[in-house]
N, C-alpha and C. Protein backbone atom coordinates (compact mmCIF):
# COMPACT_ATOMS: atom_id res chain seq x y z
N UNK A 1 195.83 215.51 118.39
CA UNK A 1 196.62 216.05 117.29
C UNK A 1 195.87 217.26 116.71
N UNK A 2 196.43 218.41 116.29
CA UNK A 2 195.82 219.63 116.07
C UNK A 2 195.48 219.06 114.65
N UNK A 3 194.31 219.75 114.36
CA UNK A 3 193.77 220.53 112.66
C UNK A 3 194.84 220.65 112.06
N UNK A 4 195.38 219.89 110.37
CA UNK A 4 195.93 220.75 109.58
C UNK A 4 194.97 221.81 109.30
N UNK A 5 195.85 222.74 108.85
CA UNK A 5 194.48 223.51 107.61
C UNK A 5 194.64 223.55 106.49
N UNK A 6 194.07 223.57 105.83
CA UNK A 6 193.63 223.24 104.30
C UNK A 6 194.80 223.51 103.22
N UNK A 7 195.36 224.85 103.59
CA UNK A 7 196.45 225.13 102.57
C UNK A 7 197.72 223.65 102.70
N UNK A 8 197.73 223.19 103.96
CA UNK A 8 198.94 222.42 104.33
C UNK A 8 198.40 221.02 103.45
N UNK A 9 197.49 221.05 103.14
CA UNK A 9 196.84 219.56 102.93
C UNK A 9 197.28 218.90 101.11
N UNK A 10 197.87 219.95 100.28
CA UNK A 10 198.54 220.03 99.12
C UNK A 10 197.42 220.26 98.11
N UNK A 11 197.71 220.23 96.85
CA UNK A 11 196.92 220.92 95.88
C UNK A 11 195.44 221.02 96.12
N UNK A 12 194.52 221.12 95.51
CA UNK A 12 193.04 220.65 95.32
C UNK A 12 192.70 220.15 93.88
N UNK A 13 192.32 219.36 94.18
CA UNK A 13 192.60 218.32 92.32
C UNK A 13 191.35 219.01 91.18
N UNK A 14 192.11 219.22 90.47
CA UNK A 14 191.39 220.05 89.07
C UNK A 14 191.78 221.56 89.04
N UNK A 15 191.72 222.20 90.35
CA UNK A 15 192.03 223.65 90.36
C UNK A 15 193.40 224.05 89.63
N UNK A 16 193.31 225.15 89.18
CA UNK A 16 194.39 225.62 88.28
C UNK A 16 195.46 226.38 89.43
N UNK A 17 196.77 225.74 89.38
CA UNK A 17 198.05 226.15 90.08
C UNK A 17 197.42 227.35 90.88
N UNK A 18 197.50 228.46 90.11
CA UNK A 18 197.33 229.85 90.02
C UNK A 18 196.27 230.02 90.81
N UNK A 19 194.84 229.19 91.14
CA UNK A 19 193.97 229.50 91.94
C UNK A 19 193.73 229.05 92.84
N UNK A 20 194.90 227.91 93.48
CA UNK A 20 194.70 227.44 94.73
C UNK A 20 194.84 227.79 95.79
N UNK A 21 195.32 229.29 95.98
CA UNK A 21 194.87 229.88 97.22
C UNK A 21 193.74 230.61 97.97
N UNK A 22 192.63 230.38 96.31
CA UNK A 22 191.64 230.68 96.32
C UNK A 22 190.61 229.80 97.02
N UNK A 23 191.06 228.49 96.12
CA UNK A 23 190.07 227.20 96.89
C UNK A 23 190.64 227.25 97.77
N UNK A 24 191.51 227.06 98.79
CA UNK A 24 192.62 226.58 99.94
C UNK A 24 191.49 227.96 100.87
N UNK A 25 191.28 228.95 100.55
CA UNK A 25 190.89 229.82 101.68
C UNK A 25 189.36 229.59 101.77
N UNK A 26 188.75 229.09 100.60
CA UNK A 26 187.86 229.12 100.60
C UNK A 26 186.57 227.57 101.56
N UNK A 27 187.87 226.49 101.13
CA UNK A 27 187.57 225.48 102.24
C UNK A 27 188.01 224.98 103.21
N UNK A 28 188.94 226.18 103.77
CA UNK A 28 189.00 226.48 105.34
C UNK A 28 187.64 227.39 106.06
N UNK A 29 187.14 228.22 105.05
CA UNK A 29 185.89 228.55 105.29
C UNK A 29 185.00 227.92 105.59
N UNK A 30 184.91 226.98 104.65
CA UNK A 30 184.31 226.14 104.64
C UNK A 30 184.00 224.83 106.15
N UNK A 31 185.15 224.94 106.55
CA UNK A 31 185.54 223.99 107.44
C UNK A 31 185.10 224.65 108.86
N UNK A 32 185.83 225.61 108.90
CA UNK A 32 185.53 226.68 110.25
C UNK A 32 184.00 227.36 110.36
N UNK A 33 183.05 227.32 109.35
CA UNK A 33 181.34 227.51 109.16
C UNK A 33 181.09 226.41 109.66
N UNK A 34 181.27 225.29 109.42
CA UNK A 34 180.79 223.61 110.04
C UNK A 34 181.08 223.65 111.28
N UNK A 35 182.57 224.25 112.19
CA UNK A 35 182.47 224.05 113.40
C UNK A 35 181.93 225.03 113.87
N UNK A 36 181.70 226.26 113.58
CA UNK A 36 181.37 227.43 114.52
C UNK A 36 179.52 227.41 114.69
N UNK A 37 178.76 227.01 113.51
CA UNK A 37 177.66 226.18 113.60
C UNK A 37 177.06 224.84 114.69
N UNK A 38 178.02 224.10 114.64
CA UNK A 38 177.15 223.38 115.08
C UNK A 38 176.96 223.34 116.88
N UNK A 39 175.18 223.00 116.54
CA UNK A 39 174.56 222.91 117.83
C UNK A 39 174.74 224.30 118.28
N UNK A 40 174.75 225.58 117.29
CA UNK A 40 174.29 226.84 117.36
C UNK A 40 172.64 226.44 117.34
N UNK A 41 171.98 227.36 118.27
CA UNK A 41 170.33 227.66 117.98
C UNK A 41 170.17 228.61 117.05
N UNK A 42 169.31 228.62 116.82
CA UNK A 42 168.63 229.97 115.74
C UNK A 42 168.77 230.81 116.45
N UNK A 43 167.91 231.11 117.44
CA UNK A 43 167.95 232.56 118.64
C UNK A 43 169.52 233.03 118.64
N UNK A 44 170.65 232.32 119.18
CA UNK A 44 171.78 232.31 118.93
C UNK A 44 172.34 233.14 117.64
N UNK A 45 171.89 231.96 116.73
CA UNK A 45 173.04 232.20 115.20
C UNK A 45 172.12 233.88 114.98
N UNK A 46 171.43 234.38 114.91
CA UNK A 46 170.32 235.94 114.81
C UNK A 46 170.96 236.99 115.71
N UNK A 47 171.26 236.28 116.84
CA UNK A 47 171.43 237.73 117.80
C UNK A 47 172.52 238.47 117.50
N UNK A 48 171.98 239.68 117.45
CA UNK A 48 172.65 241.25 117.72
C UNK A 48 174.20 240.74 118.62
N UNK A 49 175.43 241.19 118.23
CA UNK A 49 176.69 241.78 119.22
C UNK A 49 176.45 242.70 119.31
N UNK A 50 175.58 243.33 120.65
CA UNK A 50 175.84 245.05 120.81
C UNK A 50 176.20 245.97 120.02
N UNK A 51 174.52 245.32 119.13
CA UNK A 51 174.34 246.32 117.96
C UNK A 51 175.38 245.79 116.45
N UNK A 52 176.08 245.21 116.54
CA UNK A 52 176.96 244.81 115.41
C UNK A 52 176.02 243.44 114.75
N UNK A 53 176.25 243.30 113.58
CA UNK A 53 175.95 241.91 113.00
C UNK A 53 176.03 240.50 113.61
N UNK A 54 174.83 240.09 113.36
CA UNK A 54 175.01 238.39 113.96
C UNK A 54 175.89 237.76 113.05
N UNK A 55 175.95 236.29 113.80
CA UNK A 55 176.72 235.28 112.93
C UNK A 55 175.99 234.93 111.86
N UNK A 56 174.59 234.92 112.20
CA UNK A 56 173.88 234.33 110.81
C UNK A 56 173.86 235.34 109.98
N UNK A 57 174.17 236.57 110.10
CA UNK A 57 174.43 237.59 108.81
C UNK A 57 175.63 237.49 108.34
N UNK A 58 176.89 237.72 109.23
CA UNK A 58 177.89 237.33 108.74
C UNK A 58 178.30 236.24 107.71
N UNK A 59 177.42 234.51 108.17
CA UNK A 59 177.63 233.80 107.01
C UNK A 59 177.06 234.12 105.82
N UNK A 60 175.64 234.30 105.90
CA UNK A 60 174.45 234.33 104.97
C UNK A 60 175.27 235.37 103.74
N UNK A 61 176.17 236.56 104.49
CA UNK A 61 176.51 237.35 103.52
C UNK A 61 177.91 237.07 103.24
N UNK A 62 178.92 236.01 103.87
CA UNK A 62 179.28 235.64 103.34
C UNK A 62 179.32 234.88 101.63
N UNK A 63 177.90 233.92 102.44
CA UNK A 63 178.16 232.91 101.07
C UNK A 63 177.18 233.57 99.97
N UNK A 64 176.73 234.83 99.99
CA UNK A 64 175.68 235.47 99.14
C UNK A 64 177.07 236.35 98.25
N UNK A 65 177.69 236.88 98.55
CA UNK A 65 179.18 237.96 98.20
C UNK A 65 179.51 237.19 97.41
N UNK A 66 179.96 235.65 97.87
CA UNK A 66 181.15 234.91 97.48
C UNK A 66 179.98 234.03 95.88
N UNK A 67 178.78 234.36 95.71
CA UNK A 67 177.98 233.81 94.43
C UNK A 67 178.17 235.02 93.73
N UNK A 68 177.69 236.71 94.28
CA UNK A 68 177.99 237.58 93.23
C UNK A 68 179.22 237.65 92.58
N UNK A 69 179.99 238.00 93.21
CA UNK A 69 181.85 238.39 93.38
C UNK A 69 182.18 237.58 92.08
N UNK A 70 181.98 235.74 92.28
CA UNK A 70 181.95 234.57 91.20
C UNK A 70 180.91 235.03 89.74
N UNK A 71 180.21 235.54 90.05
CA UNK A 71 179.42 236.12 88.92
C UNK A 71 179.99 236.82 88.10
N UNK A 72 180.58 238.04 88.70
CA UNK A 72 181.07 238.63 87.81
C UNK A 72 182.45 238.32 87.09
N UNK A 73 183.28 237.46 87.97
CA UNK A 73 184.37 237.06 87.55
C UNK A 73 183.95 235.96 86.17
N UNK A 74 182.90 235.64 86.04
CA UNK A 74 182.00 235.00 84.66
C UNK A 74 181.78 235.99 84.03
N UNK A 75 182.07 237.11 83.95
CA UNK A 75 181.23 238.32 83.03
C UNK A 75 179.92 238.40 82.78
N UNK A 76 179.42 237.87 83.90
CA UNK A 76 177.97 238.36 84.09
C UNK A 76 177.15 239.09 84.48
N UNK A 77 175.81 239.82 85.08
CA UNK A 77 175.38 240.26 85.80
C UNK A 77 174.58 239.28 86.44
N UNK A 78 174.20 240.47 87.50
CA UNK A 78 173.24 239.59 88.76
C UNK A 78 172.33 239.53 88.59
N UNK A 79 171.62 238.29 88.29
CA UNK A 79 170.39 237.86 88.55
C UNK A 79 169.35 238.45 89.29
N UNK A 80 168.11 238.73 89.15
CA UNK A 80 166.94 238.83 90.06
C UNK A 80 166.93 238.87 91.47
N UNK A 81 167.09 236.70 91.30
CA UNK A 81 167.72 236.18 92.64
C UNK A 81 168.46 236.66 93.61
N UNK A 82 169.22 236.90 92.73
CA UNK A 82 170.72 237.64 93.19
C UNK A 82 170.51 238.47 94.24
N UNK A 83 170.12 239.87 93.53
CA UNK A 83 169.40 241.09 94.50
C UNK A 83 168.17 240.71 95.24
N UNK A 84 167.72 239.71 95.07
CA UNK A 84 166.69 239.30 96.22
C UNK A 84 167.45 238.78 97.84
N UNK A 85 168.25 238.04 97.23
CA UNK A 85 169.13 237.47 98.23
C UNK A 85 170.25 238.74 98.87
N UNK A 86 170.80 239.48 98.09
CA UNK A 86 171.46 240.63 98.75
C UNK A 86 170.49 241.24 100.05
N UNK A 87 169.16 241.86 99.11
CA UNK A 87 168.56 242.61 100.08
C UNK A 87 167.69 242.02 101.27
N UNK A 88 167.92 240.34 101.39
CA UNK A 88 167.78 239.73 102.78
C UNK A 88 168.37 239.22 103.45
N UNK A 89 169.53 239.36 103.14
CA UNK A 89 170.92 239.03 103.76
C UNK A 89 171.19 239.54 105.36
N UNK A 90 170.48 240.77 105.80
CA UNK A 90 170.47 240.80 107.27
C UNK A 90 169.22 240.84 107.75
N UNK A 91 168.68 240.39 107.15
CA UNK A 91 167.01 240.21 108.00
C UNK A 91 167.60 238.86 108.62
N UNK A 92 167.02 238.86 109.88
CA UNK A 92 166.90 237.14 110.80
C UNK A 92 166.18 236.25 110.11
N UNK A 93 166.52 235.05 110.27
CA UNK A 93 165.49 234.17 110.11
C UNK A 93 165.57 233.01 110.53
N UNK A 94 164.68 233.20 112.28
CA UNK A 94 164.71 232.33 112.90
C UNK A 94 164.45 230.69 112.55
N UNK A 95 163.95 230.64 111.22
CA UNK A 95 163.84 229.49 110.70
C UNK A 95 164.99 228.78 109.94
N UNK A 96 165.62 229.21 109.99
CA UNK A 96 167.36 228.88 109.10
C UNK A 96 168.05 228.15 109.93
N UNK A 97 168.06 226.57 110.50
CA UNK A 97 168.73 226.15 111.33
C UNK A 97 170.28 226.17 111.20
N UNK A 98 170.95 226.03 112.21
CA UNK A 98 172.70 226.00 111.96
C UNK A 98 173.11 224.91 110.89
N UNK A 99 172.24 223.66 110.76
CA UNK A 99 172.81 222.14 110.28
C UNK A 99 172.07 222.82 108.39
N UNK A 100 170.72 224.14 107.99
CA UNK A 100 170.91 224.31 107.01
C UNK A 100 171.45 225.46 106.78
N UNK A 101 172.15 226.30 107.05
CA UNK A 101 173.23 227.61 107.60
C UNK A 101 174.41 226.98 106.69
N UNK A 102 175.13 225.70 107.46
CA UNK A 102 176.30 225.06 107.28
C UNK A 102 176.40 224.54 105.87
N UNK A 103 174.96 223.42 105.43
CA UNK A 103 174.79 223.13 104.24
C UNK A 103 174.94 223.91 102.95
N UNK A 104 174.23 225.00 103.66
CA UNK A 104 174.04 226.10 102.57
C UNK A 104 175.52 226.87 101.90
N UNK A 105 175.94 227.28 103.29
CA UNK A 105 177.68 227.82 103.36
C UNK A 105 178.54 226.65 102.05
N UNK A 106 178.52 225.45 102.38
CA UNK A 106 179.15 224.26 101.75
C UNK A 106 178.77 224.37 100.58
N UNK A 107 177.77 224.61 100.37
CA UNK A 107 177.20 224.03 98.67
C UNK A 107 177.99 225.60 98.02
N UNK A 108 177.57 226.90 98.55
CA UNK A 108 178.32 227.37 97.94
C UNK A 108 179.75 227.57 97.31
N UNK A 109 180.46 227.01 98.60
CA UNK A 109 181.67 226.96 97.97
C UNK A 109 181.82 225.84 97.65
N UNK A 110 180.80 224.26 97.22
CA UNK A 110 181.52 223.79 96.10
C UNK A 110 181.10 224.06 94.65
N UNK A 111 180.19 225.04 95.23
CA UNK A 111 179.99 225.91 92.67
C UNK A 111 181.05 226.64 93.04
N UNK A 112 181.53 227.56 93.84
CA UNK A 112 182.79 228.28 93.66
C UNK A 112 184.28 227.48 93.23
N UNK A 113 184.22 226.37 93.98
CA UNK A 113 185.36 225.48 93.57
C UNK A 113 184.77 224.76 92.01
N UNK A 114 183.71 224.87 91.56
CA UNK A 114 183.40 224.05 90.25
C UNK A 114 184.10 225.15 88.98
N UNK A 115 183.53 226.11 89.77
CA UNK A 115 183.91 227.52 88.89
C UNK A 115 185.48 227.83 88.83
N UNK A 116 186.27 227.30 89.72
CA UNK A 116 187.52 227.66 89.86
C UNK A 116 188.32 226.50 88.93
N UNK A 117 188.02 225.41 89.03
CA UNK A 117 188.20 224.21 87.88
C UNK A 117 188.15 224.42 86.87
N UNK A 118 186.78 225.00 86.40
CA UNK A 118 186.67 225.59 84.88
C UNK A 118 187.00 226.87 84.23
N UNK A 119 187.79 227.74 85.23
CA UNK A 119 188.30 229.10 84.62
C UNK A 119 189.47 228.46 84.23
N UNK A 120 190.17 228.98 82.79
CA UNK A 120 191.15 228.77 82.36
C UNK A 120 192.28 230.15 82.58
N UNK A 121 193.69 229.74 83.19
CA UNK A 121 194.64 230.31 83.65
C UNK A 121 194.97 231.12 82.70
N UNK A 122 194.36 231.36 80.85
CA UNK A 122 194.67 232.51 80.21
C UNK A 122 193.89 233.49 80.07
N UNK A 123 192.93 233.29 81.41
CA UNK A 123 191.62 234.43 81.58
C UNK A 123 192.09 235.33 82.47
N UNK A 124 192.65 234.86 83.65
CA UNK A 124 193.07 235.47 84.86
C UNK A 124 193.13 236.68 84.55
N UNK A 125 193.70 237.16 83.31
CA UNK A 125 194.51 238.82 83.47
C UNK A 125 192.58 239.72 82.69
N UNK A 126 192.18 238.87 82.36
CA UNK A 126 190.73 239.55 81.61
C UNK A 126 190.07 240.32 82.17
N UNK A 127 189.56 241.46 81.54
CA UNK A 127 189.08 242.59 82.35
C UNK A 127 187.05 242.17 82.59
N UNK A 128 186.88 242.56 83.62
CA UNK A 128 185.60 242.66 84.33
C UNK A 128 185.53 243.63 85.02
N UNK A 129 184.01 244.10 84.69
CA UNK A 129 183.12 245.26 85.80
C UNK A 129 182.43 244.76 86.96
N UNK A 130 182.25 245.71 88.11
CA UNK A 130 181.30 245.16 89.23
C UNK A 130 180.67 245.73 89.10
N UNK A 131 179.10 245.67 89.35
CA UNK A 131 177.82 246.23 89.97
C UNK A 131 177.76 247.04 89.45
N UNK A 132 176.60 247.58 89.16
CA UNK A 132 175.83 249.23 88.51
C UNK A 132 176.84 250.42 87.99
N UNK A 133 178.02 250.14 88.77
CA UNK A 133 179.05 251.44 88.36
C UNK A 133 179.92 250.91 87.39
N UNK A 134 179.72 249.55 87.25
CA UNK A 134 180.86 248.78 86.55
C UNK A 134 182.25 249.33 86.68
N UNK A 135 182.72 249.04 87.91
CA UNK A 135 183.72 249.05 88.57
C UNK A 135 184.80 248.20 88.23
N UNK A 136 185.96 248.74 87.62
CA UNK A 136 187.14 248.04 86.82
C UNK A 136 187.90 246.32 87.83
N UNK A 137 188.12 245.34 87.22
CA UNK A 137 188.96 244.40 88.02
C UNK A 137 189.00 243.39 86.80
N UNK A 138 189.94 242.13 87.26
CA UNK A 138 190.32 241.38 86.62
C UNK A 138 189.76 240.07 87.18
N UNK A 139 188.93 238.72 85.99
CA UNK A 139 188.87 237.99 86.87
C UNK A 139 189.67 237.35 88.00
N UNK A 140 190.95 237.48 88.05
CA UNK A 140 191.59 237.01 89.10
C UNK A 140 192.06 237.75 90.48
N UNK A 141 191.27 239.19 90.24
CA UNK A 141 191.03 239.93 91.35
C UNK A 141 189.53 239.78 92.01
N UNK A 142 188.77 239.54 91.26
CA UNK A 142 187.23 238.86 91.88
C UNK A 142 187.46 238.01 92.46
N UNK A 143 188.33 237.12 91.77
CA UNK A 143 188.38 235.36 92.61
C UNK A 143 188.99 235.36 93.99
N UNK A 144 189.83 236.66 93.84
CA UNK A 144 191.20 236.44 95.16
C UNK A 144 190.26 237.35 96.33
N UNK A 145 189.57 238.24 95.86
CA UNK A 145 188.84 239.15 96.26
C UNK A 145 187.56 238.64 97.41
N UNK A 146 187.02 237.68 96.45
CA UNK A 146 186.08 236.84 96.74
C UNK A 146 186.18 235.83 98.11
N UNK A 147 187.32 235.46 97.86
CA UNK A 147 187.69 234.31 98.84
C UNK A 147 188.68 235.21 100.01
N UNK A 148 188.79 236.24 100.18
CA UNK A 148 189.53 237.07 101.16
C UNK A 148 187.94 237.94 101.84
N UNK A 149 187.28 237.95 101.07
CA UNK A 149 186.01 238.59 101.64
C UNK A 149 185.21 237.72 102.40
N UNK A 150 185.40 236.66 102.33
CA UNK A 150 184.52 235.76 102.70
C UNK A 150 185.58 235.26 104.32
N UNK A 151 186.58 235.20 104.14
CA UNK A 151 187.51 235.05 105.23
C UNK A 151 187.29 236.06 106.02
N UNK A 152 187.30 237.19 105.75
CA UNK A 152 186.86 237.72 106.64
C UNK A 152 185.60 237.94 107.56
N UNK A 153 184.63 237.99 106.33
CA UNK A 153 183.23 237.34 107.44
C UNK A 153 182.71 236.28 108.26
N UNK A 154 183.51 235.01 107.75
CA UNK A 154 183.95 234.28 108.05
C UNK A 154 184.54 234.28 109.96
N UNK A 155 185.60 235.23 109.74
CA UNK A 155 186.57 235.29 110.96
C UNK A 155 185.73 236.37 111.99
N UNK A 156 184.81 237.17 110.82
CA UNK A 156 183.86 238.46 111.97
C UNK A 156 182.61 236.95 112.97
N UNK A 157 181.90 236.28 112.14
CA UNK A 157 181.39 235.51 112.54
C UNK A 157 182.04 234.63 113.79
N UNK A 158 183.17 233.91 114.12
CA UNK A 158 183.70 233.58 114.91
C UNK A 158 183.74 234.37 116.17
N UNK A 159 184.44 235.22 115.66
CA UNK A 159 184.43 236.54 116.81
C UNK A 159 182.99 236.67 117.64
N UNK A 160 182.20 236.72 117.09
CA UNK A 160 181.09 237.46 117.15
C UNK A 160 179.99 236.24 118.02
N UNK A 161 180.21 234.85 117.81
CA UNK A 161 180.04 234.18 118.97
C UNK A 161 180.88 234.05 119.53
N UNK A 162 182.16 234.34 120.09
CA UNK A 162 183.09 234.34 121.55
C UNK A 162 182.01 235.79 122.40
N UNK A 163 182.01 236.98 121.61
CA UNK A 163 181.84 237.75 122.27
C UNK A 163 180.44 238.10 122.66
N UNK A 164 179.40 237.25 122.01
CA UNK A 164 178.16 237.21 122.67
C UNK A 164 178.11 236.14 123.62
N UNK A 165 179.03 235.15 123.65
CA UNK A 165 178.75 233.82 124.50
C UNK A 165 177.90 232.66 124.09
N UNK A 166 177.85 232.42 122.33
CA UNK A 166 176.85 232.28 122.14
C UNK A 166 177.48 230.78 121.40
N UNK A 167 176.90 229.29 122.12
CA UNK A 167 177.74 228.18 122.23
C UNK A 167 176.45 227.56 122.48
């Protein structure tokens, strides 16, 4: 019997109407990082596509985007951390196994889903800046933003072991 996927599976309990296509994309991400991981090697999850990004960058900066992106949709700025973790986001690190790759991927999106519980649906239209230029959006363009960005690295990552062979 095939995979539902996540959107088919009906609400996500606590999330607000309005943001469940946020969680819904976000733990299909979630789901598709667990299979494309496992019983990946390190050497593997690191390597170069002919010169393009590995999978382990692809996630790593997945789930690093999808903590800022959530940041600011809090009206915050970025942490220290934050930019520590940005600016090692494509370095390798052969020590990052797939089984803590996957963990890591997961935990993020469940503070993103904690965060999506506790935004209230009369914030959505509220204005927020991004990054150093403070770049105009609404939290509910971070959130939608967030979880479409991550789908996509997400889906580059997939790709990206078919086309190295890398299983």
């Amino acid at each position: 019997m095939p995979t539902v996927e996540v959107w088919l599976n009906g609400p996500v309990g606590g999330v607000p109407p309005l943001l469940q296509p946020v969680a819904h994309g976000l733990l299909q991400c979630s789901e598709e990082v667990e299979s494309l991981l496992a019983g990946m090697e390190p050497a593997r999850i690191w390597a170069p596509a002919n010169g393009a990004a590995s999978v382990g960058f692809h996630v790593r900066h997945a789930m690093g985007a999808l903590d800022r992106l959530f940041t600011y949709a809090r009206g915050a700025l970025l942490s220290d951390g934050q930019k520590q973790v940005l600016a090692q986001e494509s370095a390798p690190d052969p020590d990052l196994t797939a089984d803590d790759l996957a963990s890591a991927f997961a935990a993020a999106v469940t503070r993103a889903l904690d965060q999506l519980r506790a935004t209230p649906e009369s914030t959505l239209t509220a204005p927020r800046t991004v990054g150093r230029a403070q770049l105009p959006s609404t939290v509910i363009g971070l959130l939608f933003h967030a979880a479409e960005h991550t789908q996509r690295h997400v889906g580059q990552a997939v790709t990206t072991k078919k086309i190295t062979g890398a299983g």
